[in-house]
N, C-alpha and C. Protein backbone atom coordinates (compact mmCIF):
# COMPACT_ATOMS: atom_id res chain seq x y z
N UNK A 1 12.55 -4.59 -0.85
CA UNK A 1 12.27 -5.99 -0.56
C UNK A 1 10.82 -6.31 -0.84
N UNK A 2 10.34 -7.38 -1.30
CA UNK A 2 9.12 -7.96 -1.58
C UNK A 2 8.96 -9.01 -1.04
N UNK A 3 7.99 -9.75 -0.28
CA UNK A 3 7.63 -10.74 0.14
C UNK A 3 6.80 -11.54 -0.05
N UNK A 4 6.55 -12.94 -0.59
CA UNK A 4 5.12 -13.38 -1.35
C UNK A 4 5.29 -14.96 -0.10
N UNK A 5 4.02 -15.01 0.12
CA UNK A 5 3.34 -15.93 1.01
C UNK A 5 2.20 -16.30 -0.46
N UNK A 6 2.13 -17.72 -0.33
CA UNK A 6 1.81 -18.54 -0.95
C UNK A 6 0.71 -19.57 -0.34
N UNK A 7 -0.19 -19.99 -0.59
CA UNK A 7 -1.38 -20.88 -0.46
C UNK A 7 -2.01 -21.35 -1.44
N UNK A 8 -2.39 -22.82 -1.27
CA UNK A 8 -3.00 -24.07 -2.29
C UNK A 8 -1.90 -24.87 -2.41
N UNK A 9 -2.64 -25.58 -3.29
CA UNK A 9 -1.66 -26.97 -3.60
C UNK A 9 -2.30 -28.19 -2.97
N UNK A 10 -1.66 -29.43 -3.09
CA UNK A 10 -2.27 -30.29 -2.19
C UNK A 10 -2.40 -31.62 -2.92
N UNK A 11 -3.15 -32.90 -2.62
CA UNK A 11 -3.10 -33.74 -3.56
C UNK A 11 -4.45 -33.82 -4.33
N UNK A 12 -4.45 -34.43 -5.46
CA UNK A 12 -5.81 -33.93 -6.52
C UNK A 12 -5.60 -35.18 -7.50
N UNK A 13 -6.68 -35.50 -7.57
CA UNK A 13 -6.78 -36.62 -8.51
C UNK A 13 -6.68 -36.41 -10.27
N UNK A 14 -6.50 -37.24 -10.44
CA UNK A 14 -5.96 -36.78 -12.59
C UNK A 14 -7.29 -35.92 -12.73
N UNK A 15 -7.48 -35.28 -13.33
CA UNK A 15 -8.66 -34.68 -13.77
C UNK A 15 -9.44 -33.16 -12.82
N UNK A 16 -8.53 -33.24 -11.54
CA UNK A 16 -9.19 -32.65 -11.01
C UNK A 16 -8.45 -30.89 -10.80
N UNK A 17 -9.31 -30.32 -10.14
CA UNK A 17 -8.98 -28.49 -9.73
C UNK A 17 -8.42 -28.54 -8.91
N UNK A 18 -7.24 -27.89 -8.71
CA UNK A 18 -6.55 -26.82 -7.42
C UNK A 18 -6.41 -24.92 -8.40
N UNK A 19 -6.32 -24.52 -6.73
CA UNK A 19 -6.06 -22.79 -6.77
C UNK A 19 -4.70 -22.84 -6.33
N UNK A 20 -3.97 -21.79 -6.84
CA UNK A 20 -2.83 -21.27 -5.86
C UNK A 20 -3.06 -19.54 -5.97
N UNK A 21 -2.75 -19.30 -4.72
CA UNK A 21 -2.73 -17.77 -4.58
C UNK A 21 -1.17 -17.72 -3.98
N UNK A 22 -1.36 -16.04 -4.29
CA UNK A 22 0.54 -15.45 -4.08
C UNK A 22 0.31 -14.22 -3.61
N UNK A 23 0.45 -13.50 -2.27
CA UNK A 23 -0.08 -12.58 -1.76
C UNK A 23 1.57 -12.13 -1.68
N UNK A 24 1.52 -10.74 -2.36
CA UNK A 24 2.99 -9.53 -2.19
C UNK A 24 2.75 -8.53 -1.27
N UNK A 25 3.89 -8.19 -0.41
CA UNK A 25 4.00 -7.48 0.58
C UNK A 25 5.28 -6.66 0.10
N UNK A 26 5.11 -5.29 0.42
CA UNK A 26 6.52 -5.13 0.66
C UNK A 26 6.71 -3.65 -0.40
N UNK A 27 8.21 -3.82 -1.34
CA UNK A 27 8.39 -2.55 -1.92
C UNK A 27 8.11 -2.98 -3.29
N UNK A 28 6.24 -2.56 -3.40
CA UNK A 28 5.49 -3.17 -4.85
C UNK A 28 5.60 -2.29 -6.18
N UNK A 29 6.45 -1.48 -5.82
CA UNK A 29 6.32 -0.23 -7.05
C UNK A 29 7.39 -0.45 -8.14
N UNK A 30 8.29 -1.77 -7.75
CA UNK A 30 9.71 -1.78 -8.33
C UNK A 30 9.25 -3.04 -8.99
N UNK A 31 7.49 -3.92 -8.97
CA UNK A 31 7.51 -4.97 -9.88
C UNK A 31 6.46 -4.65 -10.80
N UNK A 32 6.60 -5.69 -11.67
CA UNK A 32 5.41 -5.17 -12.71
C UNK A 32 4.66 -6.37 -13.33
N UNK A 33 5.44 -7.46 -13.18
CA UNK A 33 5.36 -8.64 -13.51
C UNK A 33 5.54 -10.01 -12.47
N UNK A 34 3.85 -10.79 -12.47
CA UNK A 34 4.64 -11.36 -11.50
C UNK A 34 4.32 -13.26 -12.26
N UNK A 35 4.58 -14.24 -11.81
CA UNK A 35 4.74 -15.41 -12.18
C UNK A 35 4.39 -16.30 -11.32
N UNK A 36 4.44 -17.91 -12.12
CA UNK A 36 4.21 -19.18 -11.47
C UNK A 36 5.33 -19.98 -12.02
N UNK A 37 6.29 -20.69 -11.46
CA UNK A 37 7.10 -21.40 -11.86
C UNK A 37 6.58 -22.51 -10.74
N UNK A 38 7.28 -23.55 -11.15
CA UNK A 38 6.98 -25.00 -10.99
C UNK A 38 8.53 -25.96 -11.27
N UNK A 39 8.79 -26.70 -10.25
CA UNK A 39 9.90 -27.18 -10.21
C UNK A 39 9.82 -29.08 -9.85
N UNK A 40 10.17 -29.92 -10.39
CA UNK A 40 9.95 -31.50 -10.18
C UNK A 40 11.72 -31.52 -9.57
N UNK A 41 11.71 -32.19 -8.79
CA UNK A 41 12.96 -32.94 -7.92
C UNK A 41 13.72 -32.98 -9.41
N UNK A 42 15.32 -32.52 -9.41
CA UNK A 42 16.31 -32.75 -9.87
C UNK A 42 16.04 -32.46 -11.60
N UNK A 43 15.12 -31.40 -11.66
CA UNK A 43 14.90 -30.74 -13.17
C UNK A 43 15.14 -29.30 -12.52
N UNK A 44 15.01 -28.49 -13.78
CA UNK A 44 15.30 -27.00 -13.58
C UNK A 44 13.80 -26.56 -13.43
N UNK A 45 14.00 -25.39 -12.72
CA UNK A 45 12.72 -24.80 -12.43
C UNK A 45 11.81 -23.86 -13.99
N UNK A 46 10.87 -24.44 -13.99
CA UNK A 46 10.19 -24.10 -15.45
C UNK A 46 9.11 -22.58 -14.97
N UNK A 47 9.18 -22.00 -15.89
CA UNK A 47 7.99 -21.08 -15.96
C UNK A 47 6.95 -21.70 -16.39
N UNK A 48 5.33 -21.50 -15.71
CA UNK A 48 4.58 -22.04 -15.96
C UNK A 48 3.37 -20.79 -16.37
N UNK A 49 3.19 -19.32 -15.90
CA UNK A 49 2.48 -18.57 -16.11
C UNK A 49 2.92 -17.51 -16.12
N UNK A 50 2.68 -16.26 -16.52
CA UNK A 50 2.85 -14.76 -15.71
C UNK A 50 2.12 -14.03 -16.13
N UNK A 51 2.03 -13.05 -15.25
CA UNK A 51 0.72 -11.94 -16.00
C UNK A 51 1.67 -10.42 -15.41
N UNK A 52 1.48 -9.70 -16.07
CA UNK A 52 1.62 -8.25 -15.94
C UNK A 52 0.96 -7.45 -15.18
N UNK A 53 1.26 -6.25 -15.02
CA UNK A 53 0.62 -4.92 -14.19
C UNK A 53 -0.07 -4.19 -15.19
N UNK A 54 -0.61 -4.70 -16.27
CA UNK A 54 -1.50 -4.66 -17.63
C UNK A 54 -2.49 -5.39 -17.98
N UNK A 55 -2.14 -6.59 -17.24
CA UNK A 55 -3.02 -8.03 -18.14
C UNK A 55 -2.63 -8.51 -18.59
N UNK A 56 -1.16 -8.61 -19.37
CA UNK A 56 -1.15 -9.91 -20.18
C UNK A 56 -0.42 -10.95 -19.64
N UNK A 57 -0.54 -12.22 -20.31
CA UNK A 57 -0.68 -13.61 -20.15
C UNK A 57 0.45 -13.80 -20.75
N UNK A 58 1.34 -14.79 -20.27
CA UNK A 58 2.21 -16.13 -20.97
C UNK A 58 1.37 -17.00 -20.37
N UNK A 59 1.59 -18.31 -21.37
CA UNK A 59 2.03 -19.46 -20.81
C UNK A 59 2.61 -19.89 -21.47
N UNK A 60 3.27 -21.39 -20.48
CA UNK A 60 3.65 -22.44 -20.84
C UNK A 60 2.65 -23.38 -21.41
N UNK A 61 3.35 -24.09 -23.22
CA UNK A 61 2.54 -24.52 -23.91
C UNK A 61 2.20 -25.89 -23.46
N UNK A 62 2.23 -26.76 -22.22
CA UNK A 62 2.17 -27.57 -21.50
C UNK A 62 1.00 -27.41 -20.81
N UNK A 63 0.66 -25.97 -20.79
CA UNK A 63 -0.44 -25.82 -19.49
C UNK A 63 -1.52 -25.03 -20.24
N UNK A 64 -1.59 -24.48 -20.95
CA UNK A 64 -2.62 -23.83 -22.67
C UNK A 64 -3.75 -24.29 -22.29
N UNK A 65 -4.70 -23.71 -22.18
CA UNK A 65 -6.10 -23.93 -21.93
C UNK A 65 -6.50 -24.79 -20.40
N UNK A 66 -5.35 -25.09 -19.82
CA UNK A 66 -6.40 -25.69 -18.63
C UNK A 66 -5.66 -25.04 -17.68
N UNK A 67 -4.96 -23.89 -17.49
CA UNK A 67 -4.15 -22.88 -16.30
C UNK A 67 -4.43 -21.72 -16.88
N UNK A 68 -5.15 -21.14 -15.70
CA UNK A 68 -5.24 -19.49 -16.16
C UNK A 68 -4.53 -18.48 -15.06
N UNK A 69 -3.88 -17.86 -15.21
CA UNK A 69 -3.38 -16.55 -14.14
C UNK A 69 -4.46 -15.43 -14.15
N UNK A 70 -4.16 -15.06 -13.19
CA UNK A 70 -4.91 -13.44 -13.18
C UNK A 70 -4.31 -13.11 -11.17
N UNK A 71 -4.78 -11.46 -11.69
CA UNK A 71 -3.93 -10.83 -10.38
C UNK A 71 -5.78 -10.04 -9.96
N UNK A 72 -5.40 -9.56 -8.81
CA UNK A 72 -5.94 -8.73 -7.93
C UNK A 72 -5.34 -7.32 -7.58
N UNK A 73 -5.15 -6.11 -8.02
CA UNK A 73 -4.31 -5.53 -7.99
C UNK A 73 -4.47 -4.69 -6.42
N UNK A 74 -5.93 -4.95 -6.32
CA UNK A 74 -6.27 -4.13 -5.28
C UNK A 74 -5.71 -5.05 -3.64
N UNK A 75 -5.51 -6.33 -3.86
CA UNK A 75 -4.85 -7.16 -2.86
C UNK A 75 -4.05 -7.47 -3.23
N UNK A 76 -2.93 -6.80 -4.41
CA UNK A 76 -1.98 -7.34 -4.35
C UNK A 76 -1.49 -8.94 -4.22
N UNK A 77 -2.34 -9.84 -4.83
CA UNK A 77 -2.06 -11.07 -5.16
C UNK A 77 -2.33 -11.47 -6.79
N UNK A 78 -1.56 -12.94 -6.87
CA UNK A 78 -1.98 -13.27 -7.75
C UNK A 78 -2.24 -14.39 -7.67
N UNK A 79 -2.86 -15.42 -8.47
CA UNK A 79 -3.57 -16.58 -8.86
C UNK A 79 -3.43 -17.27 -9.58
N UNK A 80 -3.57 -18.60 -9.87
CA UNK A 80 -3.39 -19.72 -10.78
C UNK A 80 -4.43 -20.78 -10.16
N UNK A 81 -5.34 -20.49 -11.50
CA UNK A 81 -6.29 -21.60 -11.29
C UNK A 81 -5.89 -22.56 -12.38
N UNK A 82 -5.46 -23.78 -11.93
CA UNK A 82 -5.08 -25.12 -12.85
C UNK A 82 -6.78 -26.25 -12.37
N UNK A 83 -6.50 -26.25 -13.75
CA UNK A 83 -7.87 -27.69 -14.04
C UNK A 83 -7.59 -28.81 -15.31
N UNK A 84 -7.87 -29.39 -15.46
CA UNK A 84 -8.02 -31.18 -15.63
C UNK A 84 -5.99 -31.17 -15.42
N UNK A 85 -6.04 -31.48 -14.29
CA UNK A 85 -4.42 -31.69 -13.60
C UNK A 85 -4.23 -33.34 -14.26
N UNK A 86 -3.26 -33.94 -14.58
CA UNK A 86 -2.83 -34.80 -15.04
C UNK A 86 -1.32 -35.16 -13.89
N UNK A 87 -0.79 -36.41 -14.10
CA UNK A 87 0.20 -36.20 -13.24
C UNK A 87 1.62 -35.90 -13.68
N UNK A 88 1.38 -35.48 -14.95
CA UNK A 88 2.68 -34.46 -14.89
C UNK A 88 2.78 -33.14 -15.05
N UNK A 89 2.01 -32.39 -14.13
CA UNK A 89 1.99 -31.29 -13.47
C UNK A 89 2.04 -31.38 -11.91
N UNK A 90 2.40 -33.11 -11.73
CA UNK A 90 2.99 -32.75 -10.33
C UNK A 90 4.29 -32.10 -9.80
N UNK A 91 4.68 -31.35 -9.26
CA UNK A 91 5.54 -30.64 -9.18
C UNK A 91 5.78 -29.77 -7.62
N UNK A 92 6.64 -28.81 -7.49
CA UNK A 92 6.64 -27.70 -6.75
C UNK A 92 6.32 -26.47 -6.94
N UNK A 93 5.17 -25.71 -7.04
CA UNK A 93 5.15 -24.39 -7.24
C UNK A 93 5.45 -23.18 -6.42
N UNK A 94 6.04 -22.39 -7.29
CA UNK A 94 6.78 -21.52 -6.49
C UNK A 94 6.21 -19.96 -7.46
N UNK A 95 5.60 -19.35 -6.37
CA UNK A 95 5.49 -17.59 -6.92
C UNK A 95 6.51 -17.04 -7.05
N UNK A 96 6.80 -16.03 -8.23
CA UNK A 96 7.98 -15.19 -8.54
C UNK A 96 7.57 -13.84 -8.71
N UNK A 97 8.31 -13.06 -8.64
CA UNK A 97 8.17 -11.59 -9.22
C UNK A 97 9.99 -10.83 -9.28
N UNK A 98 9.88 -10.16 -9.76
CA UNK A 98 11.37 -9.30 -9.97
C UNK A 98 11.25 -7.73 -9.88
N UNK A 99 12.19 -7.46 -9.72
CA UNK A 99 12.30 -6.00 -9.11
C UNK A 99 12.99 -5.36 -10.65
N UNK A 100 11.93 -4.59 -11.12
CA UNK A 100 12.33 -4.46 -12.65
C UNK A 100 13.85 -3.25 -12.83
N UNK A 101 13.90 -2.66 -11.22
CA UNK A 101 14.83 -1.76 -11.76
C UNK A 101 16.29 -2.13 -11.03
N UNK A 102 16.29 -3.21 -9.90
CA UNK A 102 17.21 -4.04 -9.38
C UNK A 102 17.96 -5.27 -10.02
N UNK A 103 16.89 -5.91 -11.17
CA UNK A 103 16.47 -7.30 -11.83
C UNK A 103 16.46 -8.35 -10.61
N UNK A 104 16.27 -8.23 -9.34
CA UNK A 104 16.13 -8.77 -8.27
C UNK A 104 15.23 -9.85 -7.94
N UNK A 105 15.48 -11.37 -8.02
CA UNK A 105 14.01 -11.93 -8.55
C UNK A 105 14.22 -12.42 -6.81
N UNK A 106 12.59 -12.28 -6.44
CA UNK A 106 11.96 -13.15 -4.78
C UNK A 106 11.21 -14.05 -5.62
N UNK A 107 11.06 -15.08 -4.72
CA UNK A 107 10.28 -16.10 -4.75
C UNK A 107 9.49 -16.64 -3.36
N UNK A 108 8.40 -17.20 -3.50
CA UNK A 108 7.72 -17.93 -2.66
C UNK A 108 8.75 -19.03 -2.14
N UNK A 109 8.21 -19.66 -1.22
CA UNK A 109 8.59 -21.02 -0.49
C UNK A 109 8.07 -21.80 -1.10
N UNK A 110 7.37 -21.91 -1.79
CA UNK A 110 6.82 -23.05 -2.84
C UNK A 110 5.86 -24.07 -2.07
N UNK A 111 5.17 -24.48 -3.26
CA UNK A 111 3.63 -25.06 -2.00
C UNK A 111 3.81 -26.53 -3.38
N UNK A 112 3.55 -27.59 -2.62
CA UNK A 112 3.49 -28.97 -3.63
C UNK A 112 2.18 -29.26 -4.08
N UNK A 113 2.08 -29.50 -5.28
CA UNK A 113 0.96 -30.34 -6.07
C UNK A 113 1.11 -31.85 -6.49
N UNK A 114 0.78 -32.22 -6.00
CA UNK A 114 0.76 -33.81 -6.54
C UNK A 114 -0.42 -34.55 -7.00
N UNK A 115 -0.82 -34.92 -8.30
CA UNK A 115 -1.56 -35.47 -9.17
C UNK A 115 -1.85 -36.62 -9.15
N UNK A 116 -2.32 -37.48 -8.57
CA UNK A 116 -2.28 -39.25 -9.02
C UNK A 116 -3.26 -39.12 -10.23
N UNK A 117 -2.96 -40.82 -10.28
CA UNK A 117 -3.59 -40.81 -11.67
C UNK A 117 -4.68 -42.10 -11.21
C-alpha cells in the first residue's frame, strides 16, 4: 500500500505561481514513477506531469515551459511548480503513482486550483 497526502493549490490570479507537493508513505519499493494529473468537473482526468526514480520528465504539451516536476527522493515527495497559471489550468489536482509490479495505481485526494483571469 502507498499513501500520498497532498498540499498547495488555492486561488491565483492569471499570471500567477502556485506549488503542489505529494508526500508518499508506505510500500515505496514497488513505485518508480510518480505523477500529476489534473481533472475539470465532467472531463476525464488528464496527465499533466511525471518524473521517474531517474529524472525524467513528461509533460503535457499544454503545460511546456511554465510546469516543472521534480522529486525529493530523500523525503520521498514530489512537486509541481506551475507558473504564469492562466484559467484553463483551473482544475483538480490529484498525485498519482503505481505499483509497477501490481500495476496498482493510488492517488491523492486531490487539492483545487482555480485561476481567475
Amino acid at each position: 500500500q502507498v499513501q500520498l497526502v497532498e498540499s498547495g493549490g488555492g486561488l491565483v490570479q492569471a499570471g500567477g505561481s502556485l506549488r503542489h507537493s505529494c508526500a508518499a508513505s508506505g510500500t515505496l519499493f514497488s513505485i518508480n514513477t510518480m505523477a500529476w494529473y489534473r481533472q475539470v468537473p465532467g472531463k476525464q482526468r488528464d496527465l499533466v506531469a511525471s518524473i521517474t526514480s531517474t529524472g525524467s520528465t513528461n509533460y503535457a504539451d499544454s503545460v511546456k515551459g511554465r510546469f516543472t516536476i521534480s522529486s525529493d527522493s530523500a523525503e520521498s515527495t514530489v512537486y509541481l511548480q506551475m507558473n504564469n497559471l492562466n484559467p484553463e489550468d483551473t482544475a483538480v489536482y490529484y498525485c498519482n503513482t503505481r505499483n509497477r509490479l501490481t500495476k496498482v495505481d493510488y492517488w491523492g485526494k486531490g487539492t483545487l486550483v482555480t485561476v481567475s483571469s
